[in-house]
N, C-alpha and C. Protein backbone atom coordinates (compact mmCIF):
# COMPACT_ATOMS: atom_id res chain seq x y z
N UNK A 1 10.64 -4.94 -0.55
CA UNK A 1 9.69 -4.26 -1.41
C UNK A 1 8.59 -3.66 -0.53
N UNK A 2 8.31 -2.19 -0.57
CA UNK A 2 7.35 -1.85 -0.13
C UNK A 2 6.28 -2.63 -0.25
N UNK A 3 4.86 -2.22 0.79
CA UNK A 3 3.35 -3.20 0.73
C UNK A 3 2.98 -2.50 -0.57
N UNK A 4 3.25 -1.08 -0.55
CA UNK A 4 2.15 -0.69 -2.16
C UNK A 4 2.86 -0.85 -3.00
N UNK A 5 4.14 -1.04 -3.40
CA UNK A 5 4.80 -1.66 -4.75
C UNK A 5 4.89 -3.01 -4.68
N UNK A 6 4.21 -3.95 -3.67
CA UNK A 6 3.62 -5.36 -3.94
C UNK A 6 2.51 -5.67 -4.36
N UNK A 7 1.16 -4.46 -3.62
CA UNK A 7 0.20 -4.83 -4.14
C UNK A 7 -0.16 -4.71 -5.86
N UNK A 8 0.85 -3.49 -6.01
CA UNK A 8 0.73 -2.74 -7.75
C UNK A 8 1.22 -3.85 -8.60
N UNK A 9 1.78 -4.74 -7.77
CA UNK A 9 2.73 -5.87 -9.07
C UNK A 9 1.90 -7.22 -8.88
N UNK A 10 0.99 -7.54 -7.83
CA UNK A 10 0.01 -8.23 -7.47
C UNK A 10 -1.36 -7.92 -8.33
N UNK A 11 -1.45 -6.73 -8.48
CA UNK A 11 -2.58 -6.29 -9.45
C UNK A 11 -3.51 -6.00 -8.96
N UNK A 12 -3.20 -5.24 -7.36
CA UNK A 12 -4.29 -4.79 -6.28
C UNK A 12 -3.97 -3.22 -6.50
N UNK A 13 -5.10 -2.63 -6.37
CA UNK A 13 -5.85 -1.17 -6.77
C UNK A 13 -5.35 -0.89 -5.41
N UNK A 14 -4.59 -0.07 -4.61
CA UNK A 14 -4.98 0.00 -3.22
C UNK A 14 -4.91 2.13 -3.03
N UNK A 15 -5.61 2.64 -2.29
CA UNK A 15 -5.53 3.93 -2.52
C UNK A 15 -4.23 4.35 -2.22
N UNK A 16 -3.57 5.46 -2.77
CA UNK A 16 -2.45 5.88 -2.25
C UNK A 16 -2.22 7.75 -3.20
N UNK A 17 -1.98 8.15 -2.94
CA UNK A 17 -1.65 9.62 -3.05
C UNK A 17 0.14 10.22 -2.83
N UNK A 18 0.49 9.97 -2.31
CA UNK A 18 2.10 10.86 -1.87
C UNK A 18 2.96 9.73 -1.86
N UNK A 19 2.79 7.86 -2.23
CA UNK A 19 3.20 7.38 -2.30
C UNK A 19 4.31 6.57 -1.65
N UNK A 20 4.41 8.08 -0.65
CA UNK A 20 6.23 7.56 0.40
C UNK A 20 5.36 7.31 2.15
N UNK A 21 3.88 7.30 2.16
CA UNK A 21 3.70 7.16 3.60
C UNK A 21 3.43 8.66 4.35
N UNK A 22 3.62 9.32 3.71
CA UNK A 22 3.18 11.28 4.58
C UNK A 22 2.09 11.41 4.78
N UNK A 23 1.46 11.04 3.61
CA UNK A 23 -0.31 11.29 3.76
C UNK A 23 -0.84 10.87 3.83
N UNK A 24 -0.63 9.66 4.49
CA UNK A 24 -1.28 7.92 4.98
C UNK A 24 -2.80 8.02 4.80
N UNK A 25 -2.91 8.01 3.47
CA UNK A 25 -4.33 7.70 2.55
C UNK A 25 -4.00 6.22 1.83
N UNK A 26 -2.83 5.55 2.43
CA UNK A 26 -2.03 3.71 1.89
C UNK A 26 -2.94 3.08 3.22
N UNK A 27 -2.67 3.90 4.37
CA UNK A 27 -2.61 3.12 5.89
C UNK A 27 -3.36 2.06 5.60
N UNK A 28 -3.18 0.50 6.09
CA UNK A 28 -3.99 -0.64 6.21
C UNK A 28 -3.46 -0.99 7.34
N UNK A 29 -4.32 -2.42 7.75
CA UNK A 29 -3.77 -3.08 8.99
C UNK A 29 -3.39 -4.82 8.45
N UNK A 30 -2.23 -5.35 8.82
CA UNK A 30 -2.17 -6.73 8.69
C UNK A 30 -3.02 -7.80 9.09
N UNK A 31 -3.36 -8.42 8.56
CA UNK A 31 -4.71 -10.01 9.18
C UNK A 31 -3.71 -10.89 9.41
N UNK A 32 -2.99 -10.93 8.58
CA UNK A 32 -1.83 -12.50 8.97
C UNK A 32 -0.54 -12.52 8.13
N UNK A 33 0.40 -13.04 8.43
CA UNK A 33 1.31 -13.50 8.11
C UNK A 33 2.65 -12.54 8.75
């Protein structure tokens, strides 16, 4: 499962626009795991 179709089912707001990664307005960085 994608990170932004985890956070959307998690119930996290996270920005996103073009949805597939092109217009990396998703980009985050990992802390852990």
């Amino acid at each position: 499962m994608p990170l932004l179709q985890a956070a959307a089912t998690a119930g996290l707001d996270m920005p996103s626009s073009c949805r597939n990664g092109t217009c990396r307005t998703c980009i985050c960085r990992l802390e852990s795991g």
